[in-house]
Structures are given as structure tokens and as C-alpha cells.
N, C-alpha and C. Protein backbone atom coordinates (compact mmCIF):
# COMPACT_ATOMS: atom_id res chain seq x y z
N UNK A 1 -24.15 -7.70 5.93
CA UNK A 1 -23.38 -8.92 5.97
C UNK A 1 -22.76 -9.12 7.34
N UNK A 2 -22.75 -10.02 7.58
CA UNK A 2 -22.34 -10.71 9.11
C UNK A 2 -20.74 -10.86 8.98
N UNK A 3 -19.92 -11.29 9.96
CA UNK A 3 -18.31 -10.82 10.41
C UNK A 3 -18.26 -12.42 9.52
N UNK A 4 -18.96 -13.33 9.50
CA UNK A 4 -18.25 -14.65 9.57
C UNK A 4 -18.79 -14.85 7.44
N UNK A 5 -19.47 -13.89 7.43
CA UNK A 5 -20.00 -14.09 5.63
C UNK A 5 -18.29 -13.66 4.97
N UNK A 6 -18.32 -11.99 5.45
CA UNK A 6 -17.25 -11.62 5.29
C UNK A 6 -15.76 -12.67 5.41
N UNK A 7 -15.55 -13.11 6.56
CA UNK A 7 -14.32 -13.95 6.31
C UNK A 7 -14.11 -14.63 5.63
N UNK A 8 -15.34 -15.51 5.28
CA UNK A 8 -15.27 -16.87 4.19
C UNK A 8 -15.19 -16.17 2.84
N UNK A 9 -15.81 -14.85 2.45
CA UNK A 9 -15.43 -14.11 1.43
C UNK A 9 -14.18 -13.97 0.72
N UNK A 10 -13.20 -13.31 1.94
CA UNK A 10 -11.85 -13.27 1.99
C UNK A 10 -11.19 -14.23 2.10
N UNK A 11 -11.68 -15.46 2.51
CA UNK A 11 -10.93 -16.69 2.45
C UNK A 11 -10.71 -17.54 0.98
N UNK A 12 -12.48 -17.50 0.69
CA UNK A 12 -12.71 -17.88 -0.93
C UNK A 12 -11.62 -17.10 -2.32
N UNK A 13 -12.01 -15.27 -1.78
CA UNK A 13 -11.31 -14.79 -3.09
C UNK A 13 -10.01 -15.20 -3.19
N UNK A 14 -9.36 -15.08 -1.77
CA UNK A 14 -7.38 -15.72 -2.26
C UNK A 14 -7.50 -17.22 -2.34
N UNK A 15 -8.47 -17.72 -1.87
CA UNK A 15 -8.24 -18.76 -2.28
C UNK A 15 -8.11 -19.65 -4.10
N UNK A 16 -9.25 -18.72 -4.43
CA UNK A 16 -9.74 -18.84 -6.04
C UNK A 16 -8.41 -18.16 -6.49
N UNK A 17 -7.74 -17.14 -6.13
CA UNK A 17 -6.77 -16.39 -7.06
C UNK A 17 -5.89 -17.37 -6.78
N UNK A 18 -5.32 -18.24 -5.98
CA UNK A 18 -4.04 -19.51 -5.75
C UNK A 18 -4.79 -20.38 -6.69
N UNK A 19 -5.29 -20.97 -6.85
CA UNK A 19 -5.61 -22.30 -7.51
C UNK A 19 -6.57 -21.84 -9.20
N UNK A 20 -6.42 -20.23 -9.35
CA UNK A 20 -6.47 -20.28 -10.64
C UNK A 20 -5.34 -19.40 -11.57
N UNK A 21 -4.58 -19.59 -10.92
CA UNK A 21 -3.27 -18.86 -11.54
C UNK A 21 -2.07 -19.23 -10.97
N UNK A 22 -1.83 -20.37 -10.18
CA UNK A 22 -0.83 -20.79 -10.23
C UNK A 22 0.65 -20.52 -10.19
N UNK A 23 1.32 -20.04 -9.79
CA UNK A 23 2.70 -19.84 -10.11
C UNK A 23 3.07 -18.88 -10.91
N UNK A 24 1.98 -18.28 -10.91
CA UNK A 24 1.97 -16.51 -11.87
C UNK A 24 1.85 -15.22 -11.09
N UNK A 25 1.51 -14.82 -9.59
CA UNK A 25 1.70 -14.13 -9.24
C UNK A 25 3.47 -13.90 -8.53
N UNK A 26 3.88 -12.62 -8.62
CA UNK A 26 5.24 -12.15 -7.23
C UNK A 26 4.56 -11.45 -6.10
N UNK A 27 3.60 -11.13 -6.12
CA UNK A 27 3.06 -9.98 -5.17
C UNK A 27 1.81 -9.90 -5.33
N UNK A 28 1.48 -9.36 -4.18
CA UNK A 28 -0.42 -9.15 -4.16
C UNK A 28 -1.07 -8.15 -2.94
N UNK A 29 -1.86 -7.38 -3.59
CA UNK A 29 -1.90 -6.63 -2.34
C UNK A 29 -2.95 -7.16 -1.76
N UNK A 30 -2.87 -7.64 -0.50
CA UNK A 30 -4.01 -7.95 0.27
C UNK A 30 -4.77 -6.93 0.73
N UNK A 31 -4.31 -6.20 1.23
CA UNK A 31 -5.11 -5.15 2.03
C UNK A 31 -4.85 -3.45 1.00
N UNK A 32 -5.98 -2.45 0.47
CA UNK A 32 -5.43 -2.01 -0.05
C UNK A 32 -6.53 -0.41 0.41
N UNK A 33 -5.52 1.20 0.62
CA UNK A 33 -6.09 1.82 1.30
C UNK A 33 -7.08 1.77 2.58
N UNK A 34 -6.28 1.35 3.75
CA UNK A 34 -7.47 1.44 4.96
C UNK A 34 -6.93 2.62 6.07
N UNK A 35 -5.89 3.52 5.96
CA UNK A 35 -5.92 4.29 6.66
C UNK A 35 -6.28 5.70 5.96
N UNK A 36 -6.77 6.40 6.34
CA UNK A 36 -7.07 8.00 6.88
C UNK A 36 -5.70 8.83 6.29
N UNK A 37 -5.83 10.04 5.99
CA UNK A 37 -4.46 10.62 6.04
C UNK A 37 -4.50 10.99 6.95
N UNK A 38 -4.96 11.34 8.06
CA UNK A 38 -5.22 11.67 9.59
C UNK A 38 -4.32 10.89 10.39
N UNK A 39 -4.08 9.04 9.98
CA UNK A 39 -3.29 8.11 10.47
C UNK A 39 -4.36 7.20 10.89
N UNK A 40 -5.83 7.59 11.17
CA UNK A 40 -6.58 6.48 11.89
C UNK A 40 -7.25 5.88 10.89
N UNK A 41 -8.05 4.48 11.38
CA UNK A 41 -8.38 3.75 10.59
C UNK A 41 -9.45 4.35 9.92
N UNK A 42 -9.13 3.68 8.10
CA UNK A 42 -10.40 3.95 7.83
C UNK A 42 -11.87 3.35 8.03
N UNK A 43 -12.68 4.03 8.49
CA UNK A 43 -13.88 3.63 9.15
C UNK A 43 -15.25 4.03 8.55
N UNK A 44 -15.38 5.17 8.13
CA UNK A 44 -16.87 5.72 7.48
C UNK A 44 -17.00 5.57 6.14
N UNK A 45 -16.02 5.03 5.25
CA UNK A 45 -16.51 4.59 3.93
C UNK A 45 -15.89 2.74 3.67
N UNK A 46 -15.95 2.86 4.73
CA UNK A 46 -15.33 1.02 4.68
C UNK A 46 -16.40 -0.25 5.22
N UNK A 47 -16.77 -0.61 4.21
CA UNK A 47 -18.14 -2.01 4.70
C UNK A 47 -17.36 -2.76 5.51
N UNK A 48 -16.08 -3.03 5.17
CA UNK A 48 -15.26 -4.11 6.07
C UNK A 48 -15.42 -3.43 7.60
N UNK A 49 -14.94 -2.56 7.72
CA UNK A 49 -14.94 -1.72 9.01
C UNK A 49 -16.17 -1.43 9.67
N UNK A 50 -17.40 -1.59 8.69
CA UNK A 50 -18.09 -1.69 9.26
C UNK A 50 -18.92 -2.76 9.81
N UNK A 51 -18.93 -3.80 9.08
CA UNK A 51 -19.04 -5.25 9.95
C UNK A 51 -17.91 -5.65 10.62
N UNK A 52 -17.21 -5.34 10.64
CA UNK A 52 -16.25 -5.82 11.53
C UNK A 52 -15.66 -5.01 13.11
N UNK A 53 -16.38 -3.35 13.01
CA UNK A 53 -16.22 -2.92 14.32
C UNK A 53 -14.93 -1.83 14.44
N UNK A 54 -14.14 -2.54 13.32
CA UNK A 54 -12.67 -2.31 14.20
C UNK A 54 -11.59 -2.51 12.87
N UNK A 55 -10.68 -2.52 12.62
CA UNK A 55 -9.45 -3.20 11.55
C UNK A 55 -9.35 -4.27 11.40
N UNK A 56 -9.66 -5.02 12.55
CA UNK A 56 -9.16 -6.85 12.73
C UNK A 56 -9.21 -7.71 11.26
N UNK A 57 -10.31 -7.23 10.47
CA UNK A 57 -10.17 -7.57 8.81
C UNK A 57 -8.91 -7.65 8.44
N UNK A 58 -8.30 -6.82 9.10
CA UNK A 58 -6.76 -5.99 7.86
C UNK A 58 -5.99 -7.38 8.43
N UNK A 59 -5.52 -7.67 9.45
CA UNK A 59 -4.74 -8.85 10.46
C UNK A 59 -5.56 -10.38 9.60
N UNK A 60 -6.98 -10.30 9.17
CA UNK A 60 -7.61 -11.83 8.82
C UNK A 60 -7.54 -11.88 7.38
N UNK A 61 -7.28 -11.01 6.81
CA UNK A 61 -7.09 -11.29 5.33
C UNK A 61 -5.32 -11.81 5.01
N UNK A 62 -4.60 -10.77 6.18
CA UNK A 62 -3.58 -11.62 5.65
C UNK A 62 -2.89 -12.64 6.25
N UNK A 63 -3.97 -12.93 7.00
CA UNK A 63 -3.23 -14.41 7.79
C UNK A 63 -3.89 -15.67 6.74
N UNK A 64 -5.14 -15.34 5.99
CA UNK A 64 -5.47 -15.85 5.27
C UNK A 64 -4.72 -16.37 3.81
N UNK A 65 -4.05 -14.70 3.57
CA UNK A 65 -3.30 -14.81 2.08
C UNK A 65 -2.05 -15.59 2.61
N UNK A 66 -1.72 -15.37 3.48
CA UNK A 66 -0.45 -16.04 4.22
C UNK A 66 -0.89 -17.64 4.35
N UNK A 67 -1.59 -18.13 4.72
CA UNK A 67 -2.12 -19.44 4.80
C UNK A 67 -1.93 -20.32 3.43
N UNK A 68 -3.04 -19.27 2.26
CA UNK A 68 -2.97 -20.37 1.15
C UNK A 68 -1.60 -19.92 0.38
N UNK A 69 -0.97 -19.16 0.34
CA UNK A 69 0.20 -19.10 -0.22
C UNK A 69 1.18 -20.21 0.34
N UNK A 70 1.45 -20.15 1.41
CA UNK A 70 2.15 -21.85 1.75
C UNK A 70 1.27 -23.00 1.66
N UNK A 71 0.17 -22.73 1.84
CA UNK A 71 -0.80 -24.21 1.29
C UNK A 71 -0.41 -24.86 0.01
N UNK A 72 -0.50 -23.53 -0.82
CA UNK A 72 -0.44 -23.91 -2.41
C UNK A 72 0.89 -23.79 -3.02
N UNK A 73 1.93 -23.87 -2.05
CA UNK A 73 3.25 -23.95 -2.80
C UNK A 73 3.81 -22.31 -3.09
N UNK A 74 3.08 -21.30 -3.35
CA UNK A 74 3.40 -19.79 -3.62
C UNK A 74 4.31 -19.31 -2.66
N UNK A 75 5.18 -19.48 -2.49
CA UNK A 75 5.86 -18.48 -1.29
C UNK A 75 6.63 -17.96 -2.28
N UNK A 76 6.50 -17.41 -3.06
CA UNK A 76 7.15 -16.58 -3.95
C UNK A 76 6.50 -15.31 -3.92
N UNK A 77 5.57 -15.98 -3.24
CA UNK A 77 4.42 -14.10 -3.87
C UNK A 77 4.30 -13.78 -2.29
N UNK A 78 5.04 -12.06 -2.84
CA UNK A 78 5.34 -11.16 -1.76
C UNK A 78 3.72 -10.55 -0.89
N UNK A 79 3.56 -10.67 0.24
CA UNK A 79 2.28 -9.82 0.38
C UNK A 79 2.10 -8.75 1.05
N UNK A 80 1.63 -7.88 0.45
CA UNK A 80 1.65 -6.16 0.48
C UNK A 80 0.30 -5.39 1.76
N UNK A 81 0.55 -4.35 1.55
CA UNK A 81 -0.32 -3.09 2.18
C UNK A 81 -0.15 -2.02 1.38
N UNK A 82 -1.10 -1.58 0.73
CA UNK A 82 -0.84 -0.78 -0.46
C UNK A 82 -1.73 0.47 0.34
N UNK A 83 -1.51 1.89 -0.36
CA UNK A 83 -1.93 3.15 -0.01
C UNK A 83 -1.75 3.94 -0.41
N UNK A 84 -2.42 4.92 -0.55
CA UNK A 84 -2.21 6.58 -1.30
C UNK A 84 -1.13 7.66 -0.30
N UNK A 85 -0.81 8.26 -0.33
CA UNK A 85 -0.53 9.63 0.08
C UNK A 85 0.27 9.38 1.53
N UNK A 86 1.51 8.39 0.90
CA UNK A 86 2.12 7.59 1.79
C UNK A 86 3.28 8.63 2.74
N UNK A 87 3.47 9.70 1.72
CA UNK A 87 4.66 10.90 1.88
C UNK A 87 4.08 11.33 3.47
N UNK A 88 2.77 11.61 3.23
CA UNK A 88 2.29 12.40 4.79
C UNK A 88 2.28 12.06 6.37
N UNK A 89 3.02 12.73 6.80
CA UNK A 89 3.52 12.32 8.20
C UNK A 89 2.61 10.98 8.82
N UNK A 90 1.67 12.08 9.04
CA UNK A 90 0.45 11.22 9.70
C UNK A 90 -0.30 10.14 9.35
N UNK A 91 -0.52 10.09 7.60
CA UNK A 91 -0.72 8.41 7.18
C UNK A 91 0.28 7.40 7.21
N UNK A 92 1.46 7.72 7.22
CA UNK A 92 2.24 6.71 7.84
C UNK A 92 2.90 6.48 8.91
N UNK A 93 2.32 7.31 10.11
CA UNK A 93 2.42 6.53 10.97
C UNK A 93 1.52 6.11 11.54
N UNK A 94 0.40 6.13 10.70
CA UNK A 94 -1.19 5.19 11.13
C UNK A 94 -1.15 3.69 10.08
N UNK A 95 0.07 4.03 8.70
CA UNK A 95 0.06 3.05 8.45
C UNK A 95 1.27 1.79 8.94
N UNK A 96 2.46 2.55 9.99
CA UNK A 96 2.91 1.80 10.44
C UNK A 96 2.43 1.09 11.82
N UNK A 97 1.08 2.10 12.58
CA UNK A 97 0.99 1.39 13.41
C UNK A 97 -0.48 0.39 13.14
N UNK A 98 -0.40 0.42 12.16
CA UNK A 98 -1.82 -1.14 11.30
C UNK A 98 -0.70 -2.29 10.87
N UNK A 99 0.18 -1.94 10.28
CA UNK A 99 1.01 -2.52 9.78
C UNK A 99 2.23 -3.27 10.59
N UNK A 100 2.60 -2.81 11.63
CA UNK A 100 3.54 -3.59 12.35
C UNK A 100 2.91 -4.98 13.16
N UNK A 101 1.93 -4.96 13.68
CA UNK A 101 1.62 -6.14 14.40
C UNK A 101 1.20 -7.48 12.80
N UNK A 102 0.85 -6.75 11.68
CA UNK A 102 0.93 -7.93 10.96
C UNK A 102 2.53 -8.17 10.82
N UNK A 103 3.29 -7.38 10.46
CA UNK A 103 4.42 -7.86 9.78
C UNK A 103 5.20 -8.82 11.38
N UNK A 104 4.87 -8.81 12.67
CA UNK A 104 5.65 -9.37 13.78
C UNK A 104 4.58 -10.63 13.27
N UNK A 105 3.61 -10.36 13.19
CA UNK A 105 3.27 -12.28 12.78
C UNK A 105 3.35 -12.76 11.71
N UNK A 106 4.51 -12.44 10.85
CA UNK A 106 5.13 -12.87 9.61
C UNK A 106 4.12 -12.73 8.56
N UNK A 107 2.87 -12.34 8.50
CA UNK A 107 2.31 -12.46 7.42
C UNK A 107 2.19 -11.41 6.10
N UNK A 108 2.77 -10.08 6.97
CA UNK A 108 3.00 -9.01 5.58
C UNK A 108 4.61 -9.25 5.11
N UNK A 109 4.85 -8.86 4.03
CA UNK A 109 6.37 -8.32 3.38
C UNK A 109 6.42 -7.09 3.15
N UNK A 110 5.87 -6.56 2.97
CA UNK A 110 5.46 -5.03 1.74
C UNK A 110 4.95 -4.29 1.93
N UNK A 111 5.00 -2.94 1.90
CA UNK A 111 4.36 -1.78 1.66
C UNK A 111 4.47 -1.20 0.23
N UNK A 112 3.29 -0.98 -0.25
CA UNK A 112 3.30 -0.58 -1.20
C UNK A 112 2.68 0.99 -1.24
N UNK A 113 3.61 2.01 -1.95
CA UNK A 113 3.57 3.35 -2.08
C UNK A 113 2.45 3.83 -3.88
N UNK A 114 1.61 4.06 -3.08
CA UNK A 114 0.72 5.15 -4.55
C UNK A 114 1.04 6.18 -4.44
N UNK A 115 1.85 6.82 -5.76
CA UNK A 115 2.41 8.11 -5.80
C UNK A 115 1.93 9.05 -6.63
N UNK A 116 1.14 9.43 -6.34
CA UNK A 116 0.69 10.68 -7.06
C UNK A 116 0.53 12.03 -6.27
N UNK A 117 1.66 12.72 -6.97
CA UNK A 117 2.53 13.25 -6.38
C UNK A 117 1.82 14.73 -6.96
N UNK A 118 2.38 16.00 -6.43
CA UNK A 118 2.07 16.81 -6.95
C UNK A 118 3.21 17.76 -7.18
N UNK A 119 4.02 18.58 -7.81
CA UNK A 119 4.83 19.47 -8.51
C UNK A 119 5.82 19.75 -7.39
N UNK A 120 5.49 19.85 -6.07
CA UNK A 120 6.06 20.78 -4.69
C UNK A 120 5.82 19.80 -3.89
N UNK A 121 5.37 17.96 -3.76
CA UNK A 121 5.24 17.28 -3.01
C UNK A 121 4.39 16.22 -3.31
N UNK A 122 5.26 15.48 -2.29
CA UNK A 122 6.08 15.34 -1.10
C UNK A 122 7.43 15.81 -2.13
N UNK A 123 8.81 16.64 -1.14
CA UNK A 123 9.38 16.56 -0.85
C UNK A 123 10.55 15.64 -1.02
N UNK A 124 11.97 15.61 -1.55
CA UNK A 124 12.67 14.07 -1.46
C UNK A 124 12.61 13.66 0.50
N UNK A 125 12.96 14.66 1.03
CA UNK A 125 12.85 14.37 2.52
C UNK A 125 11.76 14.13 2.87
N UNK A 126 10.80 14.45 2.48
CA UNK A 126 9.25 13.63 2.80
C UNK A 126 9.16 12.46 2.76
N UNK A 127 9.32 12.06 1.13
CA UNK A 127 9.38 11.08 1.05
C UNK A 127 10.08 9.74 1.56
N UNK A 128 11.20 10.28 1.79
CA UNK A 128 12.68 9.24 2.74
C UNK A 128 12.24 9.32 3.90
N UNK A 129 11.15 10.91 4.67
CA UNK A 129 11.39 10.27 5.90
C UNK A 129 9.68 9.32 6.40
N UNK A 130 9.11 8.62 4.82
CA UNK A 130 8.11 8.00 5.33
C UNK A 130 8.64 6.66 4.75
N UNK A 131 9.46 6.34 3.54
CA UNK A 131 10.33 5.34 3.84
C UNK A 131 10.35 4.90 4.75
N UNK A 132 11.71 5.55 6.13
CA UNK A 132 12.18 4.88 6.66
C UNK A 132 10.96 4.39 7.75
N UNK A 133 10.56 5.17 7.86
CA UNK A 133 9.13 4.74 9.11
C UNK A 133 8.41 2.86 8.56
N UNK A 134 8.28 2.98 7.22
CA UNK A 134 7.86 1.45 6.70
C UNK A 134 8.92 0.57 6.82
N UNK A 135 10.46 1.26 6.73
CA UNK A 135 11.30 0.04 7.05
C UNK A 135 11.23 -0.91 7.86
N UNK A 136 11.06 0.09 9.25
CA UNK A 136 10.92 -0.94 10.45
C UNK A 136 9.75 -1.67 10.37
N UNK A 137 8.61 -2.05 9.36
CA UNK A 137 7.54 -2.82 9.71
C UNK A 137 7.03 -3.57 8.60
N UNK A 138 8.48 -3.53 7.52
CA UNK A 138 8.04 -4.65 6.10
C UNK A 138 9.79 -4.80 6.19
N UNK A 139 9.89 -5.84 4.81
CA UNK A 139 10.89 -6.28 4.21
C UNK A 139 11.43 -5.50 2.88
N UNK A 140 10.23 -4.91 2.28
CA UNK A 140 10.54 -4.23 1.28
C UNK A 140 9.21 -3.34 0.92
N UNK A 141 9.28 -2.30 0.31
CA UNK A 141 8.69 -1.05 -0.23
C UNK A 141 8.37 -1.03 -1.73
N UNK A 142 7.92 -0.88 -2.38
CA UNK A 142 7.29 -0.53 -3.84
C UNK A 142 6.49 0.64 -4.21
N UNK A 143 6.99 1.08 -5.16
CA UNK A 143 6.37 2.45 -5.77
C UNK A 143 5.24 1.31 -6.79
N UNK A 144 4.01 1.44 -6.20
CA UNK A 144 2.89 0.87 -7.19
C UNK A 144 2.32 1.55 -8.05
N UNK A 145 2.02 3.04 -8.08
CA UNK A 145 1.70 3.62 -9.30
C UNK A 145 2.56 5.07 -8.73
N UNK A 146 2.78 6.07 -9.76
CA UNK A 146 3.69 6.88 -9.89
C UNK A 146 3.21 8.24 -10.90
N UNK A 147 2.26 8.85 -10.59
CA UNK A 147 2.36 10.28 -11.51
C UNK A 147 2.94 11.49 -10.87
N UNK A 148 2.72 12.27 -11.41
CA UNK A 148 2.92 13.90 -11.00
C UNK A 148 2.35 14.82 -11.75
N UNK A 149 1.24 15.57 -11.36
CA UNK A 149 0.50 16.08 -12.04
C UNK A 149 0.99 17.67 -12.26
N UNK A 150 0.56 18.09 -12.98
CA UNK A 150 0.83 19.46 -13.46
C UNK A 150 0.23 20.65 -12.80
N UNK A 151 -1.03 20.26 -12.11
CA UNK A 151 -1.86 21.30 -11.66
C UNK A 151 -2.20 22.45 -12.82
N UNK A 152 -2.01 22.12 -13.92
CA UNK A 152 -2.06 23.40 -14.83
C UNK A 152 -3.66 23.06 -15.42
N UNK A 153 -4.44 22.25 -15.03
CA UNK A 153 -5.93 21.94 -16.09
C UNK A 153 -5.46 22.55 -17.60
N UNK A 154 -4.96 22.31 -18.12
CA UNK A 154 -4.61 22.06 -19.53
C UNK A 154 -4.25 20.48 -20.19
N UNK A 155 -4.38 20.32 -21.17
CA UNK A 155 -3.41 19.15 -21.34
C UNK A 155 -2.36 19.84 -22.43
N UNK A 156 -2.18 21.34 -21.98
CA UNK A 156 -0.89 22.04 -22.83
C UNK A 156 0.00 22.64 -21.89
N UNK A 157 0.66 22.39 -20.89
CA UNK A 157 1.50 23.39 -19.86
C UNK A 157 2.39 23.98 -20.42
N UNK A 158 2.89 25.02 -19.74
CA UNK A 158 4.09 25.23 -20.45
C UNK A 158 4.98 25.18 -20.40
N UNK A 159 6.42 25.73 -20.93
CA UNK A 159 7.36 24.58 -21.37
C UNK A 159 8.04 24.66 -19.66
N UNK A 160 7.75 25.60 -18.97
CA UNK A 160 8.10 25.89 -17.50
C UNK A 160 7.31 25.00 -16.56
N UNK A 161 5.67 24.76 -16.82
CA UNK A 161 5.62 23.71 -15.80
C UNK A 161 6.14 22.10 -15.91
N UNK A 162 6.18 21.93 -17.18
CA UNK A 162 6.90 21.08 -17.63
C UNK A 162 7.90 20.55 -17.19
N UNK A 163 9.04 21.59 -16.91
CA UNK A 163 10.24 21.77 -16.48
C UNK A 163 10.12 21.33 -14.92
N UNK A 164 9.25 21.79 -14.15
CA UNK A 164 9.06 21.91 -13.09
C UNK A 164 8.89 20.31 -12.44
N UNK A 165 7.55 19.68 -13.02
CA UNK A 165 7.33 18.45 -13.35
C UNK A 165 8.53 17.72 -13.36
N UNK A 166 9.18 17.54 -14.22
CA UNK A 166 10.09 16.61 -14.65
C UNK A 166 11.45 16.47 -14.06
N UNK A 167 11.43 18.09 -12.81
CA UNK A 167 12.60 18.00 -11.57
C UNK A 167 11.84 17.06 -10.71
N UNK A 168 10.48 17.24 -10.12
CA UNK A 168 9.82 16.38 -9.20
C UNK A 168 9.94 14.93 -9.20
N UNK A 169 9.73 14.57 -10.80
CA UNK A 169 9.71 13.27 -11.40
C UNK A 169 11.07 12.85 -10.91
N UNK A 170 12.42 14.07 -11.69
CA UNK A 170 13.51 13.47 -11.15
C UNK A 170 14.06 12.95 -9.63
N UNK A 171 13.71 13.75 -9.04
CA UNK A 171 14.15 14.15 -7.41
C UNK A 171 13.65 12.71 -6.80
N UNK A 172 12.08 12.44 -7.14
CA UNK A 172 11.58 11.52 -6.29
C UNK A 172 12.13 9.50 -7.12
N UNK A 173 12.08 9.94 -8.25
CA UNK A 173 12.81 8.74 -8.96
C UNK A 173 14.15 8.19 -8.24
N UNK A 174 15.32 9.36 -7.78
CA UNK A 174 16.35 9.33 -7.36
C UNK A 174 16.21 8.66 -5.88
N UNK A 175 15.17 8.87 -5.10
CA UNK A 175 14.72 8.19 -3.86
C UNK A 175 14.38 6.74 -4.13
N UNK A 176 13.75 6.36 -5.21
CA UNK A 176 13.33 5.39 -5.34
C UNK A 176 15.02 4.36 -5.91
N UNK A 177 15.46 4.55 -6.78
CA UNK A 177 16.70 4.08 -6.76
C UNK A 177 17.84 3.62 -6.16
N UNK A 178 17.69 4.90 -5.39
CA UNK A 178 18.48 4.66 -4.14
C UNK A 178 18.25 3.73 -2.98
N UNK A 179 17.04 3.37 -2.83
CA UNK A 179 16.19 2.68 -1.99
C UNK A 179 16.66 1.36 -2.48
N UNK A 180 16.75 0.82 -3.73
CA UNK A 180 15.84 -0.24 -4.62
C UNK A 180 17.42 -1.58 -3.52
């Protein structure tokens, strides 16, 4: 597929999601997993990245979602950068440096956090200190999905990893609250 099939792609799908749902979205993720936990772009399993060379996709989709959302009256609906394994130093600051030149041309709000977390991490200080790194380059943050796994391959742990679990759950919940 050619750079210019692709855009009209991305132009069509938000466009079809504004004018068939109407006044029903708050949020949307435009762009969703494109960095590396390394911090660099993702590049070797990404078709976008690969017709396109480079990220510049990530900057045209949401100048796009940004477009028909004031076209169509939506400025209600927040628009995001969503990602996995947000706690780790190095993916966020590959996702703040993808992420800041959209949010200076007004077209992101959001970062959105996938948390699947594991028993010993991230960390509450992990986690706060990749927070604050997204502060400076959105308006607001979201926990979009949220587990914590057991590591035990059972679906019987015991009543100790359990325990264990459900401090993690607590600890990182308490970040999120505090944040809100």
C-alpha cells in the first residue's frame, strides 16, 4: 500500500466513526502501541511504519481525528495515545518524545496507560515516575486496562500469592487516585 492509500484510510475510518455515532464517544484512541520498550519507534512489526518510512502516521492520524472532531461538532471526545508497559523508564520516554510534538500542535489530550502489571512491578515509584514524564506532554492520563497477574500458572494460588497480588492491586490503585 502506498503513503497516500494509507492516509485516506485513516481519514475515512475517523471519519465513518464521527458520522456514525454521533455524540456517543468521550475518548478515542487514535494511535495505539507504536513505541518499543526500548523507547524507539515501533518499526519491524508495523505496516504503518512501514509505508510510511518513519512515525509521521502517528502526527497524520491525529491531526486527522482532530480535524473531524471539530468538523462534526465532537469536541467532547478526548484524543489519546494508548500503550503497554508504560511503568518502564525507557518506553516512556520514547513515548514522551512521539508524543510531545503532537500534543504542542493541540491535537493529542491523553495518554493512555495499559496496565498489566506484574506482582513486584512496576513499583508505586515507577509508576509516578512515568506519570509525571506524560504530564508534561498531555492534559490527562488514563488507566485503560488494569490486571496483575499472579505468575503462579494455576488458576488456584495461594492464599499468600493472593495476598501479594492484592497489595500490588492496592499500592498501584492508590497512584491512580491520587492522580485522578
Amino acid at each position: 500500500m502506498s503513503t497516500m492509500v494509507n492516509l485516506n484510510f485513516i481519514k475515512e475510518v475517523i471519519r465513518i466513526i464521527h458520522e456514525s455515532w454521533p455524540g456517543l464517544l468521550s475518548a478515542m484512541d487514535v494511535v495505539n502501541e507504536a513505541v518499543n520498550d526500548n523507547g524507539s519507534d515501533r518499526s519491524s512489526d508495523s505496516e504503518w511504519y512501514t509505508v510510511f518510512g518513519d512515525n509521521t502516521y502517528i502526527m497524520k492520524a491525529f491531526e486527522f481525528a482532530r480535524k473531524y472532531t471539530l468538523q462534526y461538532g465532537e469536541d467532547q471526545i478526548k484524543l489519546y495515545y494508548n500503550d503497554y508497559s508504560t511503568s518502564t523508564s525507557s518506553k516512556a520516554d520514547g513515548i514522551v518524545r512521539v508524543c510531545g510534538p503532537i500534543y504542542r500542535a493541540g491535537y493529542l489530550d491523553g495518554i493512555g496507560m495499559q496496565e498489566h502489571d506484574a506482582m513486584t512491578y512496576p513499583s508505586a515509584a515507577q509508576w509516578i515516575a512515568s506519570y509525571n514524564k506524560f504530564d508534561t506532554v498531555c492534559t490527562e492520563m488514563s488507566v485503560t486496562e488494569f490486571d496483575v497477574s499472579t505468575g503462579s500458572g494455576t488458576n488456584s494460588p495461594s492464599a499468600s500469592v493472593l495476598a501479594t497480588q492484592a497489595n500490588q492491586y492496592a499500592q498501584l490503585f492508590k497512584c491512580f487516585v491520587e492522580r485522578s
